[in-house]
PDB file of N, CA and C in Angstrom:
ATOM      1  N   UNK A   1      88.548 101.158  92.368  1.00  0.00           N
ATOM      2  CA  UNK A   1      89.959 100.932  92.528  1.00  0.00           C
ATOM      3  C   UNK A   1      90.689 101.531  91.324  1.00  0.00           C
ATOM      4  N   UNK A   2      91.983 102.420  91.873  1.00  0.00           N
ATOM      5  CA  UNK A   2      92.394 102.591  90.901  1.00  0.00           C
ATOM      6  C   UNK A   2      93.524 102.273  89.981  1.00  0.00           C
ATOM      7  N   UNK A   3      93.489 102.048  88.751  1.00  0.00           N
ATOM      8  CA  UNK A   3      94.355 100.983  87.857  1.00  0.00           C
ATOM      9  C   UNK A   3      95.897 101.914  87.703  1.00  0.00           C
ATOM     10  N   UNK A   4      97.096 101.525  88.829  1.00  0.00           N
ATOM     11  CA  UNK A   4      98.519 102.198  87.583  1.00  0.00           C
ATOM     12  C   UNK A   4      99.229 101.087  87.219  1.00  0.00           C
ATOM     13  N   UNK A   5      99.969 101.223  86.168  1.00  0.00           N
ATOM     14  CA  UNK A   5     101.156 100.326  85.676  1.00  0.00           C
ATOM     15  C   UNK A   5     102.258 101.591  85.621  1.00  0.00           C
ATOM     16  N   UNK A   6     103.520 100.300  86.015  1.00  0.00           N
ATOM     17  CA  UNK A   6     104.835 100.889  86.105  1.00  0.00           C
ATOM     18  C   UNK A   6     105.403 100.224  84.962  1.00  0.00           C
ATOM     19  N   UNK A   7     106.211 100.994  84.294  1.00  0.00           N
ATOM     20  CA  UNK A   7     106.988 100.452  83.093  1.00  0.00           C
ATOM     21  C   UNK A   7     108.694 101.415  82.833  1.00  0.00           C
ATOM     22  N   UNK A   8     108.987 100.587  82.624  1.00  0.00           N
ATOM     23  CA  UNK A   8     110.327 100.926  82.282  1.00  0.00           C
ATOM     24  C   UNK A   8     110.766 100.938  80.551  1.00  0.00           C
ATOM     25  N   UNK A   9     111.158 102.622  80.656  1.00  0.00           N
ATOM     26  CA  UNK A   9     111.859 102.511  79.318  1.00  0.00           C
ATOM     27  C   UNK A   9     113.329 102.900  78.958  1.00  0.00           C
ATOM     28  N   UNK A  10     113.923 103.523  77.622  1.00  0.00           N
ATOM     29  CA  UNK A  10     115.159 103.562  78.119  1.00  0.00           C
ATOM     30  C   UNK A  10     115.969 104.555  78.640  1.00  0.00           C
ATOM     31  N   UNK A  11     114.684 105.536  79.096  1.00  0.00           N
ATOM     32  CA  UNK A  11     115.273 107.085  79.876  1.00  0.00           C
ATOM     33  C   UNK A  11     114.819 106.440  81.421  1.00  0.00           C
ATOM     34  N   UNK A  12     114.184 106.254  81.604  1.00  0.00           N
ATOM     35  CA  UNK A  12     113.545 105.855  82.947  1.00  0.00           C
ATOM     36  C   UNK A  12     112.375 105.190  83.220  1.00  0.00           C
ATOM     37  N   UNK A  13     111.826 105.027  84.628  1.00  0.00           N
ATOM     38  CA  UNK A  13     110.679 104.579  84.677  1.00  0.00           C
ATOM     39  C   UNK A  13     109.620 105.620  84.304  1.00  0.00           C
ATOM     40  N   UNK A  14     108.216 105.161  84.396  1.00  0.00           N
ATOM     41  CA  UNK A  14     107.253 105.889  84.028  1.00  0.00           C
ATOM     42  C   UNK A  14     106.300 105.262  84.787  1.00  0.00           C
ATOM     43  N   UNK A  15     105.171 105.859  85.873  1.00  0.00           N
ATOM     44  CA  UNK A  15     103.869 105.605  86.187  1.00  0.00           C
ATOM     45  C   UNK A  15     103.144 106.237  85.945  1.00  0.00           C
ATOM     46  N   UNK A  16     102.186 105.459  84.870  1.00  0.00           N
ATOM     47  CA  UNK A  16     100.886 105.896  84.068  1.00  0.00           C
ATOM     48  C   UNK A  16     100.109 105.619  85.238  1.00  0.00           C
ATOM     49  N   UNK A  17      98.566 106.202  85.172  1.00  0.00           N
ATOM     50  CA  UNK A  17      97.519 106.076  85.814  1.00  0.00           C
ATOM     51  C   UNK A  17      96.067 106.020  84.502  1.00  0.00           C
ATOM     52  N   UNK A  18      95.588 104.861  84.773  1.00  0.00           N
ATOM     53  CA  UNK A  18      94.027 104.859  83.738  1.00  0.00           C
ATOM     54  C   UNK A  18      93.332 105.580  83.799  1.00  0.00           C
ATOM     55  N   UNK A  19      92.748 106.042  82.936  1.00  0.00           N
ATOM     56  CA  UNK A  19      91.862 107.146  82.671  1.00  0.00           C
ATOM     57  C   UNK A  19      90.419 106.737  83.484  1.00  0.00           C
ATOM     58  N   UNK A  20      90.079 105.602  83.062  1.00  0.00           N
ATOM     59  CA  UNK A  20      88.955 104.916  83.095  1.00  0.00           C
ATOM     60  C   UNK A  20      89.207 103.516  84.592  1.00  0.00           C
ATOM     61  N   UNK A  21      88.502 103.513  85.048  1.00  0.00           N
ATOM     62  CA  UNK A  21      88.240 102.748  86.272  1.00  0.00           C
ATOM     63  C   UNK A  21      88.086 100.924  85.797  1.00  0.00           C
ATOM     64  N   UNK A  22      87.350 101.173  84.548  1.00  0.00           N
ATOM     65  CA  UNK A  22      86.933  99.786  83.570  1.00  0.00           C
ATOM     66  C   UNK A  22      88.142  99.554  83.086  1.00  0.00           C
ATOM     67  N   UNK A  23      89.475 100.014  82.761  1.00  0.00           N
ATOM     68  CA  UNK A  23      90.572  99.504  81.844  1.00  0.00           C
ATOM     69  C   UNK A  23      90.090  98.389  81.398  1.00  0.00           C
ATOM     70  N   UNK A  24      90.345  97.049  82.211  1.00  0.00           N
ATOM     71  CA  UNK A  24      90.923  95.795  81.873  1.00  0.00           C
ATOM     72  C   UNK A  24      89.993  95.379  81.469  1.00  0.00           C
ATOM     73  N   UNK A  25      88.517  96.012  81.599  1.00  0.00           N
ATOM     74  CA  UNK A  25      87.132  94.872  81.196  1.00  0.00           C
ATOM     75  C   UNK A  25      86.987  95.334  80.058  1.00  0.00           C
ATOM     76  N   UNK A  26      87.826  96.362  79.415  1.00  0.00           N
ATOM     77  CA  UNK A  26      87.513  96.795  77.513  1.00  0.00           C
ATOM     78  C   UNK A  26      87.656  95.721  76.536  1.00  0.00           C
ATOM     79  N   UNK A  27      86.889  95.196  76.015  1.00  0.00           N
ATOM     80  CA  UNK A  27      87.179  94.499  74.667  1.00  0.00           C
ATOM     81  C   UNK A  27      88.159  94.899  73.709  1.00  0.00           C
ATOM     82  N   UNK A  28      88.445  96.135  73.693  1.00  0.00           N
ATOM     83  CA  UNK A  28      88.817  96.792  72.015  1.00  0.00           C
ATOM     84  C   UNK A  28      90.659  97.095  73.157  1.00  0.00           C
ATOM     85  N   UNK A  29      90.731  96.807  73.913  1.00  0.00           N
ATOM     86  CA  UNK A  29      92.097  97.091  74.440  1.00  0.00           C
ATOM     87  C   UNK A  29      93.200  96.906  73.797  1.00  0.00           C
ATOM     88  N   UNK A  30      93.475  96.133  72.833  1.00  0.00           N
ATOM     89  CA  UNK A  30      94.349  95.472  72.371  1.00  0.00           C
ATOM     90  C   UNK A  30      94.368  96.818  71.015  1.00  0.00           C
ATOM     91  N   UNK A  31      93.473  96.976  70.243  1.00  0.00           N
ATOM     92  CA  UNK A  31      92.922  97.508  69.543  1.00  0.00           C
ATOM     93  C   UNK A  31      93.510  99.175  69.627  1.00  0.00           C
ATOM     94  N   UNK A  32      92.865  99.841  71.128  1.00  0.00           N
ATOM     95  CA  UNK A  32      93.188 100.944  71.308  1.00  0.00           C
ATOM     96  C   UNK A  32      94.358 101.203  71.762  1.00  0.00           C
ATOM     97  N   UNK A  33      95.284 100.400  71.865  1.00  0.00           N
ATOM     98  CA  UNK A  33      96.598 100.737  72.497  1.00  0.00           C
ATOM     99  C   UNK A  33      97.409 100.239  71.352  1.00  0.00           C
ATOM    100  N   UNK A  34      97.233 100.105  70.084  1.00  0.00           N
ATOM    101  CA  UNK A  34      98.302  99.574  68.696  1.00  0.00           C
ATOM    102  C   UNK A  34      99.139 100.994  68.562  1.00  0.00           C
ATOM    103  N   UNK A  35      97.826 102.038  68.931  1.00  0.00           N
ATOM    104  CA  UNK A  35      98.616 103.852  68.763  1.00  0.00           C
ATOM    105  C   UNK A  35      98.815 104.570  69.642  1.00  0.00           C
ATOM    106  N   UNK A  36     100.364 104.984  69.664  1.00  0.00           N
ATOM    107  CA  UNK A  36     100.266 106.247  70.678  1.00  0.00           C
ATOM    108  C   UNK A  36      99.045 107.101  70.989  1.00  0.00           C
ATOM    109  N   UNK A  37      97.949 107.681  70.044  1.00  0.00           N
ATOM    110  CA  UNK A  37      97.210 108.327  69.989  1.00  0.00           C
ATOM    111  C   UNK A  37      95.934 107.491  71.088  1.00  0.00           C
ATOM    112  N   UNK A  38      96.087 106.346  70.848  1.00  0.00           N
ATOM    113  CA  UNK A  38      94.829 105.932  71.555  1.00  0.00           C
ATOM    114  C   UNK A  38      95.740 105.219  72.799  1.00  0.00           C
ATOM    115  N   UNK A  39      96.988 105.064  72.838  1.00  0.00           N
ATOM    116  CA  UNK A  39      97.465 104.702  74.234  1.00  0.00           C
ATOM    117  C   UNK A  39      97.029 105.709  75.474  1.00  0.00           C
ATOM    118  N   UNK A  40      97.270 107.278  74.637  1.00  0.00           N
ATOM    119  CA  UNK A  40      97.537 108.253  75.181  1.00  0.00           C
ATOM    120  C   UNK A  40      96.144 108.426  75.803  1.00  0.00           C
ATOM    121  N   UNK A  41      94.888 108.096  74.941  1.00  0.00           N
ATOM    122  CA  UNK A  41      93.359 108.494  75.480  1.00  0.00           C
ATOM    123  C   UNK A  41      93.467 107.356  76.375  1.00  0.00           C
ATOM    124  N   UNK A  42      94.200 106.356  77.277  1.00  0.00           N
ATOM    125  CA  UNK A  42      93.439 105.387  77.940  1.00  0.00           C
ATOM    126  C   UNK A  42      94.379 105.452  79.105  1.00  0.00           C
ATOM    127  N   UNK A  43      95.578 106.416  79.330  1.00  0.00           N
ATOM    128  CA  UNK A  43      96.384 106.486  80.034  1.00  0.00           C
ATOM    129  C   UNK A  43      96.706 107.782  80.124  1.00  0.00           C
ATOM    130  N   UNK A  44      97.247 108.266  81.397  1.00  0.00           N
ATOM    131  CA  UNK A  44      97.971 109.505  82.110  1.00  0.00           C
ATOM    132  C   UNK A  44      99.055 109.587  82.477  1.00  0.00           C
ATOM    133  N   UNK A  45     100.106 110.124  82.221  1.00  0.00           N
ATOM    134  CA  UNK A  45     101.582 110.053  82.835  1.00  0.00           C
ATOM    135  C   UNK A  45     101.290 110.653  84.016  1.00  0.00           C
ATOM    136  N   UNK A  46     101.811 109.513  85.278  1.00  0.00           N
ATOM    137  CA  UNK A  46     101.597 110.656  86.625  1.00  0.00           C
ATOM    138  C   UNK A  46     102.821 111.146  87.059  1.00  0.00           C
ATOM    139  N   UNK A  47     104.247 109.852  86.577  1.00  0.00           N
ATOM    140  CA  UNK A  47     105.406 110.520  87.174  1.00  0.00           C
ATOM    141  C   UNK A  47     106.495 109.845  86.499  1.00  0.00           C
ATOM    142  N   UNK A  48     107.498 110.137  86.107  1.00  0.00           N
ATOM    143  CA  UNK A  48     108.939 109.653  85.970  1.00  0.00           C
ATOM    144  C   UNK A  48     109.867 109.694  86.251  1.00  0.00           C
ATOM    145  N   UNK A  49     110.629 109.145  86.381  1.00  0.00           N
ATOM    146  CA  UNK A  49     111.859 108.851  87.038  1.00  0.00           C
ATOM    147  C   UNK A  49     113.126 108.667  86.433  1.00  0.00           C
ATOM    148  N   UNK A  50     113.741 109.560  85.273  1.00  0.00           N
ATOM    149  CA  UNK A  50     114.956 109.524  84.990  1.00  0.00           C
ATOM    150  C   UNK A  50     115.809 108.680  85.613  1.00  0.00           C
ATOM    151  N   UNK A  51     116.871 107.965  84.350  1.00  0.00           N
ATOM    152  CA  UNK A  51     117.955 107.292  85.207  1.00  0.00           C
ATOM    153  C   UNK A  51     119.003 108.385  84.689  1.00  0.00           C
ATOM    154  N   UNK A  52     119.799 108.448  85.835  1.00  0.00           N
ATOM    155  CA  UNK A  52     120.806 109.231  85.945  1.00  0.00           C
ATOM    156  C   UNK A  52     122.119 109.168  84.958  1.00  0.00           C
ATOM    157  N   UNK A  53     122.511 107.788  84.736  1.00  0.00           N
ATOM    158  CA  UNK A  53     123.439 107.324  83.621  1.00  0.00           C
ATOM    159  C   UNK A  53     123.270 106.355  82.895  1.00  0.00           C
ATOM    160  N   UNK A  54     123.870 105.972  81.841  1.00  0.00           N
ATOM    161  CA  UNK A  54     123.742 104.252  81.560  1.00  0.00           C
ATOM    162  C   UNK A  54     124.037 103.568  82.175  1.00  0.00           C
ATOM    163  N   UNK A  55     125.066 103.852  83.407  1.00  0.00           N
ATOM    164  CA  UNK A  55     125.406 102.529  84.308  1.00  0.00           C
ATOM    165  C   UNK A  55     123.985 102.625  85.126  1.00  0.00           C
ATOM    166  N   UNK A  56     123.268 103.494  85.812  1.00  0.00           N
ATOM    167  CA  UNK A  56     122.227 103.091  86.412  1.00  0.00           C
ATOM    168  C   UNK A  56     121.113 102.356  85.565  1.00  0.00           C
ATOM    169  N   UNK A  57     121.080 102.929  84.711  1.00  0.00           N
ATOM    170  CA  UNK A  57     120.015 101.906  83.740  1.00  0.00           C
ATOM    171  C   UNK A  57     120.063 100.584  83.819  1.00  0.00           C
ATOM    172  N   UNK A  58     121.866 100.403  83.243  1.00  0.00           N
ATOM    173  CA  UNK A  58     121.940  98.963  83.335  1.00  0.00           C
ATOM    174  C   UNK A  58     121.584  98.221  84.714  1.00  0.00           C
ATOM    175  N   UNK A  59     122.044  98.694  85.520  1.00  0.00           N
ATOM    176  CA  UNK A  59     122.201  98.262  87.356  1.00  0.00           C
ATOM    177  C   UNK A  59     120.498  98.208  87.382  1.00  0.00           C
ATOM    178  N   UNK A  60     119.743  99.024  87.259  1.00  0.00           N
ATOM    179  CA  UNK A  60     118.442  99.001  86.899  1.00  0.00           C
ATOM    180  C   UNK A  60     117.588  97.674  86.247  1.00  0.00           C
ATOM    181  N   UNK A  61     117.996  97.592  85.066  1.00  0.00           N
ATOM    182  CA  UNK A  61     117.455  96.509  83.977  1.00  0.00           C
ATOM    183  C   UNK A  61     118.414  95.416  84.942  1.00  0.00           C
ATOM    184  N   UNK A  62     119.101  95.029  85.307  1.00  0.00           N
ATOM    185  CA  UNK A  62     119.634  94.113  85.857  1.00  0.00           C
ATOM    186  C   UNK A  62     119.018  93.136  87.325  1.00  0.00           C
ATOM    187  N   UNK A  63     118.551  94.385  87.979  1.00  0.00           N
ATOM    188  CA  UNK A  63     117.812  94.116  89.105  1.00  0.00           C
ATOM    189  C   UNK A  63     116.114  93.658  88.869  1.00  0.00           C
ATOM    190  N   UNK A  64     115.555  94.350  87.818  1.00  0.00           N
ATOM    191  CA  UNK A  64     114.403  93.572  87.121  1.00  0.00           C
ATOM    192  C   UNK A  64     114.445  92.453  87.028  1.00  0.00           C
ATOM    193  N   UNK A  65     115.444  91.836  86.354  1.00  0.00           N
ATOM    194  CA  UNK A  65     115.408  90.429  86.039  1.00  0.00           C
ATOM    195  C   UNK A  65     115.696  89.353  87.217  1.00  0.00           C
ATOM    196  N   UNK A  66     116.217  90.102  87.910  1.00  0.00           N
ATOM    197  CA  UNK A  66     115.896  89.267  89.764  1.00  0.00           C
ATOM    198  C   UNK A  66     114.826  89.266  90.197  1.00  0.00           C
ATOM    199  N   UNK A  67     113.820  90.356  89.938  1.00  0.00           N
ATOM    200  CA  UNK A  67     112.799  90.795  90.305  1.00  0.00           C
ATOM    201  C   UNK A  67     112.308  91.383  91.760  1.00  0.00           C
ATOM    202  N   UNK A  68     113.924  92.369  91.499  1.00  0.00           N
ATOM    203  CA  UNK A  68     114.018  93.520  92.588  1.00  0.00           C
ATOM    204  C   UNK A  68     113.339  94.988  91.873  1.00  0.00           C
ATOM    205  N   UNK A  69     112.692  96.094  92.551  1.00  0.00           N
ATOM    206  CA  UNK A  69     112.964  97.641  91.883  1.00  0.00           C
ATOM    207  C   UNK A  69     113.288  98.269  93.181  1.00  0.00           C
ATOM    208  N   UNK A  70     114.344  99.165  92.845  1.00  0.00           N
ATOM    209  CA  UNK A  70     114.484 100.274  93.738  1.00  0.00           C
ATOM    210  C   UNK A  70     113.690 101.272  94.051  1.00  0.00           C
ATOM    211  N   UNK A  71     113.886 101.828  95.478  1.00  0.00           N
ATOM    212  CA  UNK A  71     112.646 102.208  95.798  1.00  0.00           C
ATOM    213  C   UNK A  71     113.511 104.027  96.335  1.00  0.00           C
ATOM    214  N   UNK A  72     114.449 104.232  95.396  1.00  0.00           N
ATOM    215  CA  UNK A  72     114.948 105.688  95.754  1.00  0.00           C
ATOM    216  C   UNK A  72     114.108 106.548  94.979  1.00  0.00           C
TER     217      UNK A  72
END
């Protein structure tokens, strides 16, 4: 199975994809993700999603906290 997380930052979203099939059963996880450098070895950017303005951002971050995401 394969592991993505969606995360939001303050240009847009981002879906990473795991490198590794094991992610979550790593011990040292906490460890290897303190650095960009080792975030970067345990993760793949597959896609992003620019927000168009600050009002969408906000309208964005707003709908999170309902615990809606848009699906355009």
């Amino acid at each position: 199975m394969t592991l993505f997380i969606l995360t939001e930052t303050s240009a847009g979203y981002a879906l990473l994809k795991a490198k590794d099939k094991k992610l979550l059963k790593r011990d040292d996880i906490a460890k290897e993700t303190s650095t960009a450098e080792g975030t970067c070895s345990l993760l793949k950017l597959k896609q992003f999603k620019k927000f168009e303005s600050a009002s969408s951002a906000l309208e964005e971050a707003a709908a999170l906290t309902e615990g809606k995401v848009s699906c355009e």
